[in-house]
Protein backbone atom coordinates (compact mmCIF):
# COMPACT_ATOMS: atom_id res chain seq x y z
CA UNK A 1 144.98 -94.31 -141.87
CA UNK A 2 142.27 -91.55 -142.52
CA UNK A 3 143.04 -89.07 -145.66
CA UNK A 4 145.02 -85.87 -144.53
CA UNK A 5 146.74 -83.38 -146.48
CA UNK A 6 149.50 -85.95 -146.70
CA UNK A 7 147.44 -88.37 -148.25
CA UNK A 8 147.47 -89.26 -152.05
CA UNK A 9 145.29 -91.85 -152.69
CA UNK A 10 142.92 -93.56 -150.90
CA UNK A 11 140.87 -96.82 -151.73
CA UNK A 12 137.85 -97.52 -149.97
CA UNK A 13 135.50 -100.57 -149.02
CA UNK A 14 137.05 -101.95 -153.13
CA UNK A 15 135.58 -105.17 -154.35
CA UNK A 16 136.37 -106.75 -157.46
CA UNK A 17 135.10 -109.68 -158.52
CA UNK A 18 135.37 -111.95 -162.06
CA UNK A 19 132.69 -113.47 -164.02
CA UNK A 20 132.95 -117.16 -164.88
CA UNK A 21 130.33 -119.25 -166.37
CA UNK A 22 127.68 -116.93 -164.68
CA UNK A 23 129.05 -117.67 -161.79
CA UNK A 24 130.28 -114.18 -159.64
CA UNK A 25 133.44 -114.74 -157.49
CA UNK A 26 135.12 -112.28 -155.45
CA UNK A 27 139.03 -111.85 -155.69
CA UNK A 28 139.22 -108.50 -154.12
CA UNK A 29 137.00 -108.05 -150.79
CA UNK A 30 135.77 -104.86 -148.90
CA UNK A 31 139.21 -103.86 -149.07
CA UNK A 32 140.69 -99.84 -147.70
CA UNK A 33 144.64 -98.29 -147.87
CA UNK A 34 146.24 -95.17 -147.63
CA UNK A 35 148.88 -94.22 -149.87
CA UNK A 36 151.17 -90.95 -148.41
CA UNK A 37 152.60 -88.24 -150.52
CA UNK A 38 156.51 -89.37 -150.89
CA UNK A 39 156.03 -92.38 -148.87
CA UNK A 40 156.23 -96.38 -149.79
CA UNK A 41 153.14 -98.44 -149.39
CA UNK A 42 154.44 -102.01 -149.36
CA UNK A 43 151.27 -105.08 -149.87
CA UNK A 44 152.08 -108.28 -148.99
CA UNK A 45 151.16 -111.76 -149.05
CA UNK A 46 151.08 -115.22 -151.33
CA UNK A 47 149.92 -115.30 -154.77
CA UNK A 48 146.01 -115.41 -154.83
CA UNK A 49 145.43 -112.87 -151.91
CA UNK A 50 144.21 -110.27 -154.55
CA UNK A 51 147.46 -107.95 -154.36
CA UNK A 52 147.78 -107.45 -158.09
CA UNK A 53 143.87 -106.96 -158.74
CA UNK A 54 143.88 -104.20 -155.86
CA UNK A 55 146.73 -102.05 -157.59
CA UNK A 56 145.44 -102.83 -161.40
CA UNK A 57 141.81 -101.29 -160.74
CA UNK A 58 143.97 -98.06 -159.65
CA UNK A 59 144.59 -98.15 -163.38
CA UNK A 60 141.62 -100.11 -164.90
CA UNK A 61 143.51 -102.47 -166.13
CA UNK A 62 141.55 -105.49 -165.09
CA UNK A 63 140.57 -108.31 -167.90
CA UNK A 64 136.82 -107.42 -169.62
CA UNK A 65 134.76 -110.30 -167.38
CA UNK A 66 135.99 -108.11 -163.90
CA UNK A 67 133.33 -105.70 -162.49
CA UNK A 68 133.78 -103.25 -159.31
CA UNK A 69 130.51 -103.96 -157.26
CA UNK A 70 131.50 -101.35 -154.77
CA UNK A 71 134.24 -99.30 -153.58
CA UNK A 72 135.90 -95.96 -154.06
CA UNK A 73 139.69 -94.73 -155.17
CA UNK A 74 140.24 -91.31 -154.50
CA UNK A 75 143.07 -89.29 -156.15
CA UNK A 76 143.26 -85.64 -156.53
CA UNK A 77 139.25 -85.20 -155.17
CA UNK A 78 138.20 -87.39 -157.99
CA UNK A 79 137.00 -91.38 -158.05
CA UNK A 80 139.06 -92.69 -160.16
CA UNK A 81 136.52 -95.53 -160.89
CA UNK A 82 134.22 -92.92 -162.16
CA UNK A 83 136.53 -91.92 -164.85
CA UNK A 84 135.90 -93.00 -168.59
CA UNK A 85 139.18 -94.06 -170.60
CA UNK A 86 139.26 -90.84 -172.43
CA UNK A 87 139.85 -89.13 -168.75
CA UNK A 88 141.71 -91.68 -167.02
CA UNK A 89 144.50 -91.57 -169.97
CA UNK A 90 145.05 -88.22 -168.84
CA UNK A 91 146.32 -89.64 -165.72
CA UNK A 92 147.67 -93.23 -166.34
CA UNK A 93 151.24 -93.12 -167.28
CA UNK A 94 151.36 -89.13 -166.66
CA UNK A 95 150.49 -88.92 -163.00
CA UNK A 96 150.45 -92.95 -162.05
CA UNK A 97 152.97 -94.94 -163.39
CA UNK A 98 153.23 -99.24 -163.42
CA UNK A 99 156.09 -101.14 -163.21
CA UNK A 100 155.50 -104.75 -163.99
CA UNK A 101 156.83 -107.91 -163.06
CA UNK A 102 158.66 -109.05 -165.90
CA UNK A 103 159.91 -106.49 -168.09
CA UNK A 104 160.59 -108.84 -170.69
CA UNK A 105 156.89 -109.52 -171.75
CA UNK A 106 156.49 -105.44 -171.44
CA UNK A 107 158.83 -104.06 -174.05
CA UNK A 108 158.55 -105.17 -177.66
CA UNK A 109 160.80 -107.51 -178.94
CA UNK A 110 161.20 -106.07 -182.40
CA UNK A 111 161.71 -102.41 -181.65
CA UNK A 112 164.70 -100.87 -179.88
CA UNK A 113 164.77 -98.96 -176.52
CA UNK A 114 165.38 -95.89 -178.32
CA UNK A 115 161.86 -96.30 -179.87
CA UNK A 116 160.27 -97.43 -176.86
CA UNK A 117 161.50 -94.55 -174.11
CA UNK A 118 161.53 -92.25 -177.27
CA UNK A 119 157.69 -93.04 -177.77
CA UNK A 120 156.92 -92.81 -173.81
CA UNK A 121 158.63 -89.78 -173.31
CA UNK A 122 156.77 -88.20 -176.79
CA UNK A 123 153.38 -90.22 -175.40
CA UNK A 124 153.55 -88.09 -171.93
CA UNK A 125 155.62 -85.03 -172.80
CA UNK A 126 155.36 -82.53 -175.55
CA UNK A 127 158.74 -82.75 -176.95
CA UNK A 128 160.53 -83.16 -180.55
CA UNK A 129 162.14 -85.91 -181.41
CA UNK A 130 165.46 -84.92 -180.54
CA UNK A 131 164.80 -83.60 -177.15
CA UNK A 132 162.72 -87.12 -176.36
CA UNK A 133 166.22 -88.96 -177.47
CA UNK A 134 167.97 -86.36 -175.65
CA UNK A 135 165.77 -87.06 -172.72
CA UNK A 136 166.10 -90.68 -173.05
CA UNK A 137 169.58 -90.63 -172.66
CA UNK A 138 169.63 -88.53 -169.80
CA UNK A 139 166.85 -91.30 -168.02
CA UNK A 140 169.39 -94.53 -169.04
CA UNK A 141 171.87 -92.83 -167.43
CA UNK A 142 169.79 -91.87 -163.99
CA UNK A 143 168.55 -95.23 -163.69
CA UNK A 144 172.15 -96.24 -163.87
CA UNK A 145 172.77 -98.04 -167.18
CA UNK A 146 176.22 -97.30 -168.59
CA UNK A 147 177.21 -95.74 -172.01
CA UNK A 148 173.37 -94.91 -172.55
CA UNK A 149 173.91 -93.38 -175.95
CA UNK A 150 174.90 -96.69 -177.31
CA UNK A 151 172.92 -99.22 -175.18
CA UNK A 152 169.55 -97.08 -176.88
CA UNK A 153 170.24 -99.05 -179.96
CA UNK A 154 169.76 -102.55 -178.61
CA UNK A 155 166.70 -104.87 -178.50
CA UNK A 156 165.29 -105.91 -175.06
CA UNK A 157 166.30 -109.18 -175.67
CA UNK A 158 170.27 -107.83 -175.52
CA UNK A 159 170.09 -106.73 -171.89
CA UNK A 160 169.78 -108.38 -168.63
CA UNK A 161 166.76 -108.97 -166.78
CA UNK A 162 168.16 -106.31 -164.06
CA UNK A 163 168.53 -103.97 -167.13
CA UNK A 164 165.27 -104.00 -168.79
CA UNK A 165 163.62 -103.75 -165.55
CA UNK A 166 165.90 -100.23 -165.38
CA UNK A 167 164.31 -99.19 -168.62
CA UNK A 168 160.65 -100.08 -167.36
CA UNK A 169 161.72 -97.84 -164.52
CA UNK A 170 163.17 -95.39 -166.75
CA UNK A 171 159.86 -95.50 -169.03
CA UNK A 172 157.92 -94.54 -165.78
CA UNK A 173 159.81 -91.92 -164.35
CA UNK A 174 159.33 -90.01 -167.88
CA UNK A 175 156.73 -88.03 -166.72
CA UNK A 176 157.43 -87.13 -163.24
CA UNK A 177 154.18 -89.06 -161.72
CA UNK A 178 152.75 -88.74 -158.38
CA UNK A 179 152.51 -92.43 -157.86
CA UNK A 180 154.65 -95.78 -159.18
CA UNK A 181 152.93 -98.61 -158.91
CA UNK A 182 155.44 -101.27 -158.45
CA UNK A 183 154.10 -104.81 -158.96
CA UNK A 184 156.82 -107.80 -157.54
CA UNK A 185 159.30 -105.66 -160.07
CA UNK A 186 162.05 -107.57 -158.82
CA UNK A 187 160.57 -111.31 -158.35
CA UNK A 188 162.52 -112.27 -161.17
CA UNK A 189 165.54 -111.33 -160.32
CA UNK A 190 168.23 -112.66 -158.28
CA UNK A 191 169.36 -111.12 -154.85
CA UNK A 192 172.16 -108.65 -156.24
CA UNK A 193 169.87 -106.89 -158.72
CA UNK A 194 167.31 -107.29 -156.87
CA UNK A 195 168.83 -105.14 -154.23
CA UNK A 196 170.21 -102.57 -157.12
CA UNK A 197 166.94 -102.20 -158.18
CA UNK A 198 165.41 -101.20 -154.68
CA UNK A 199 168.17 -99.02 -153.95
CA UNK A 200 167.59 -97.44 -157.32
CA UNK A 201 163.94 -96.57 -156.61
CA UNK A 202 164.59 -95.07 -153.52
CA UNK A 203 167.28 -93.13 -154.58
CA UNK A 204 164.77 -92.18 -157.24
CA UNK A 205 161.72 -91.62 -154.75
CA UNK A 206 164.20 -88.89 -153.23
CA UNK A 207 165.04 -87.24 -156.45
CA UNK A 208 161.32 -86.64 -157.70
CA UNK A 209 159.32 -86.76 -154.15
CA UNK A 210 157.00 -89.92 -155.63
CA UNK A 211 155.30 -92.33 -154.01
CA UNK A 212 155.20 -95.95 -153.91
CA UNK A 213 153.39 -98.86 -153.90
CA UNK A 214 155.25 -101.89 -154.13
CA UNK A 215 153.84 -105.41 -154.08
CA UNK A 216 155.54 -108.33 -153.24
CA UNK A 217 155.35 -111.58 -151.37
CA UNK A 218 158.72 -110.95 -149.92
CA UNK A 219 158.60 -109.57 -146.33
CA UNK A 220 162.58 -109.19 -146.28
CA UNK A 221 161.81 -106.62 -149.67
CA UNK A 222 159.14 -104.92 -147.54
CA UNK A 223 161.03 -103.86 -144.67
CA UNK A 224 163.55 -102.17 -146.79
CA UNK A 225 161.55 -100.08 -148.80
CA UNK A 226 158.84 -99.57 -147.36
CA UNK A 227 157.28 -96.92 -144.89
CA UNK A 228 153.34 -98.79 -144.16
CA UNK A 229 152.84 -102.28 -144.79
CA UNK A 230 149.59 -103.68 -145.48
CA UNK A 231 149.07 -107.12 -145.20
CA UNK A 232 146.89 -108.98 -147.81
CA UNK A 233 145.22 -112.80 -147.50
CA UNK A 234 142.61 -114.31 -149.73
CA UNK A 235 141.03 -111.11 -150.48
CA UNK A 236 140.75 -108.77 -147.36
CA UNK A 237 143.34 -106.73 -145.26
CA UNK A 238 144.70 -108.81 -142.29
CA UNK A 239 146.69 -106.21 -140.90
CA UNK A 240 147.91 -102.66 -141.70
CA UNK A 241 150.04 -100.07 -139.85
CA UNK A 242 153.99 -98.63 -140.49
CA UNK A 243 156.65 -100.68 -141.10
CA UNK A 244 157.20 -100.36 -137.26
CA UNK A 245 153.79 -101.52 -135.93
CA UNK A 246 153.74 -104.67 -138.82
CA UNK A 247 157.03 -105.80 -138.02
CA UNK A 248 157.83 -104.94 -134.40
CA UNK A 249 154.72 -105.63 -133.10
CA UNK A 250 152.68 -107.83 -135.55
CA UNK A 251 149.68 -109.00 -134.23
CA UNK A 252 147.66 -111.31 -137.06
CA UNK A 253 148.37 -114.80 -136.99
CA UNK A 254 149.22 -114.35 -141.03
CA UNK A 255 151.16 -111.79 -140.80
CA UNK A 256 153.37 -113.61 -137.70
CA UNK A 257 154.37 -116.87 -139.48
CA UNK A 258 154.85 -114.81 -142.72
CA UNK A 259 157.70 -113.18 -140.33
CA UNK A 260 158.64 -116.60 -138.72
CA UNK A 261 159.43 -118.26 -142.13
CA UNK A 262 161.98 -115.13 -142.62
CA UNK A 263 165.36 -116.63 -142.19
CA UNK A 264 167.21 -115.60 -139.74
CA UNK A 265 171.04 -115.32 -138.83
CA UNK A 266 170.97 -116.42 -135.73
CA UNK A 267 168.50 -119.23 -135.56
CA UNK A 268 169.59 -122.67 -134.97
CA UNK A 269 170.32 -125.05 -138.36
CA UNK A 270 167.42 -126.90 -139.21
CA UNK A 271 164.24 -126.95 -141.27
CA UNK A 272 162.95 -123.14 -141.89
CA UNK A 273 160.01 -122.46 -140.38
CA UNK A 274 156.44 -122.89 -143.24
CA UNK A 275 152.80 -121.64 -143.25
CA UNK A 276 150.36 -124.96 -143.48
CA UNK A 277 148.29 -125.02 -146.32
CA UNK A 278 147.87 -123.03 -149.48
CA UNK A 279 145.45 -119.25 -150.10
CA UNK A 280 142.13 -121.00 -151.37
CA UNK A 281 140.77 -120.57 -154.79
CA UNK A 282 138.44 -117.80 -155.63
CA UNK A 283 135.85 -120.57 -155.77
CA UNK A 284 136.53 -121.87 -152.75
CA UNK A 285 137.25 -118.48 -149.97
CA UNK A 286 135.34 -119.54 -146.50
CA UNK A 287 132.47 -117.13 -146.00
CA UNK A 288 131.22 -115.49 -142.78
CA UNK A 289 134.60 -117.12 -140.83
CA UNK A 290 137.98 -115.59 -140.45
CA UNK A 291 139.65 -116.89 -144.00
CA UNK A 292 142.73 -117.99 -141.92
CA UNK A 293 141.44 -120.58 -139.49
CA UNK A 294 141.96 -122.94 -141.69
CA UNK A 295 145.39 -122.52 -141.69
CA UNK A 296 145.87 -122.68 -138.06
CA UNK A 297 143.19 -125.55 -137.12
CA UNK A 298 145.23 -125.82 -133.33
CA UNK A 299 143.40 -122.02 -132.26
CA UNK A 300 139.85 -123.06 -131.16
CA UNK A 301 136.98 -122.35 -133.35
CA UNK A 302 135.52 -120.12 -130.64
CA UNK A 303 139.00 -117.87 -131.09
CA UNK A 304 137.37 -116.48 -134.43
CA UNK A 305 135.04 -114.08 -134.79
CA UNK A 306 131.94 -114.83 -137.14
CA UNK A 307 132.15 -111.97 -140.43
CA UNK A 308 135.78 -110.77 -138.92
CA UNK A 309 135.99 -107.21 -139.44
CA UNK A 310 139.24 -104.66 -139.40
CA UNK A 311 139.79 -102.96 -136.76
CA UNK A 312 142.10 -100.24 -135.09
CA UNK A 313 143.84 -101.41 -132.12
CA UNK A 314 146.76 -99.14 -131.40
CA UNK A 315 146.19 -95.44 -134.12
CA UNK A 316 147.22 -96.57 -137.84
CA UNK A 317 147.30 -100.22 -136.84
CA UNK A 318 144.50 -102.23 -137.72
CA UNK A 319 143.97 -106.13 -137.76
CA UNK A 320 140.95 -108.29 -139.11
CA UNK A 321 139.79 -110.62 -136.05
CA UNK A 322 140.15 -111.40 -132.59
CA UNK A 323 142.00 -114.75 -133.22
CA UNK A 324 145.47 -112.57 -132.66
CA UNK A 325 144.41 -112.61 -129.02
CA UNK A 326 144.77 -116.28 -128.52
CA UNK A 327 147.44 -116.82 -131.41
CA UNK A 328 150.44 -119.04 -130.46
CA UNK A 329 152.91 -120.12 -132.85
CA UNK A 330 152.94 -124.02 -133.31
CA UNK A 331 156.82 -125.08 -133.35
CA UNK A 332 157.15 -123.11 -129.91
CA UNK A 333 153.81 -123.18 -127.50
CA UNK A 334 154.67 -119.29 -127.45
CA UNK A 335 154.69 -115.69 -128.24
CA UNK A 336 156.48 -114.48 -131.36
């Protein structure tokens, strides 16, 4: 999608790759997205297709042996890769806000809530400490966590995995940002909460007009919540469009069996559908091929394009190589 005034951030063309033993290997690959003012971004795909790195160079917060070879993310008409810490602090946490897996290795064992949201609400806002507490309160309570007043004095370890992942939500909200970064925040979580916890964030998203990105492997997750999908595999961008195009009309052969291997109601009993094969290692990504033909050795080689690149087929929906056109799925002999 290209930048418009309803555009918030943009990456473009990112690669990130990680240093080991001298040896350069690329985890993040040529890769471009659109996030919209007020909208959801949802990126999908198995562990090891670079979702996480993508969304943590938003922030910098990659590991010290990463490097950025190339690439661009534009917020606001800056780069946010040009930044140095002193500037980007201005933004991370005030105007783009994480949410991280698991909550419980995110708050601090040995302080209270109240000292937590207290100190990110004091971090982001100029307020006294009253009016943070007051304001903490007030937060608890929006993201739905009864009697807040007394549930402030408790330790992380005293709530429930769906609660603590409220007060990372809570701790993000603080501020009012532009853009939540929400990485697999409910992959730890069973299907109840995990449902609470969307529903709270779009409720949310209403209240304060922010946007979203939320990563996940979980296509059912993604076509709740979100408004464009972008789908991710060993690196690169398979597919991208709105949740329409993606699911309604999918077109990668990734992005169909992810689909397939959704249960569904009113299939017949039997084995659920699987993808063959596992996202290679860093160390071991095909180069110059379409990454995915491994995974789908009945297409002929002579389906793939050599050096795949994305491209727009229908406006807003893109797709990495012409193996879609001769994709069938296996279990059937036909079309999706």
């Amino acid at each position: 999608m290209a930048p418009s005034d309803e555009t918030l951030l943009t990456i473009e063309n990112l690669s990130v790759e990680f240093i080991s033993d001298n040896v350069s290997l690329r985890s993040v690959d040529d890769v471009s997205l659109t996030v919209r003012k007020g909208k959801t971004l949802g990126i999908v795909g198995e562990s090891g297709s670079g979702k996480s790195v993508t969304v943590s160079t938003i922030l910098q917060l990659l590991p010290a042996n990463a490097r950025v070879p190339e690439g661009k993310i534009m917020y606001n008409n800056q780069d946010l890769l040009t930044l140095n810490e002193k500037e980007l602090r201005k933004i991370r946490g005030n105007e783009i806000a994480m949410i991280f897996q698991d909550p419980m290795t995110s708050l601090n064992p040995v302080f209270t809530i109240e000292n937590q949201l207290i100190e990110a609400i004091r971090l982001h806002q100029k307020m006294t400490k009253k009016q943070a507490r007051d304001e903490a309160v007030r937060l608890l309570g929006l993201v739905g966590i009864k009697e807040p007043e007394k549930r402030l004095k408790l330790y992380p370890h005293e709530f429930s995995g769906g609660m603590r992942q409220r007060v990372m939500i809570a701790m993000a909200i603080s501020s009012i940002p532009s853009l939540i970064i929400a990485d697999e925040p409910t992959t730890a979580l069973d299907v109840t909460v995990q449902k609470q916890i969307i529903d709270l964030l779009q409720e949310l998203q209403m209240k304060i007009h922010t946007s979203i990105i939320f990563i996940t492997h979980d296509l059912e997750v993604i076509a709740e919540i979100a408004d464009d999908v972008v789908i991710m595999y060993a690196g690169e961008v398979v597919e991208s469009g709105s949740k329409e195009q993606v699911f309604h009309h999918p077109l990668h052969p990734y992005t169909r069996l992810l689909i397939d291997a959704i249960p569904k109601a009113n299939k017949s009993a039997g084995r659920l559908p699987t993808i063959e094969g596992n996202v290679p290692s860093l160390a071991d990504i095909p180069k110059g091929i379409c990454r995915f033909s491994t995974r789908i050795p009945w297409i002929p080689e002579e389906a793939h394009e050599k050096n795949p690149q994305l491209r727009e087929v229908e406006p807003g929906h893109f797709v990495r190589c012409t193996c879609y056109k001769n994709f069938r799925l296996k279990e059937t002999g036909g079309d999706q």
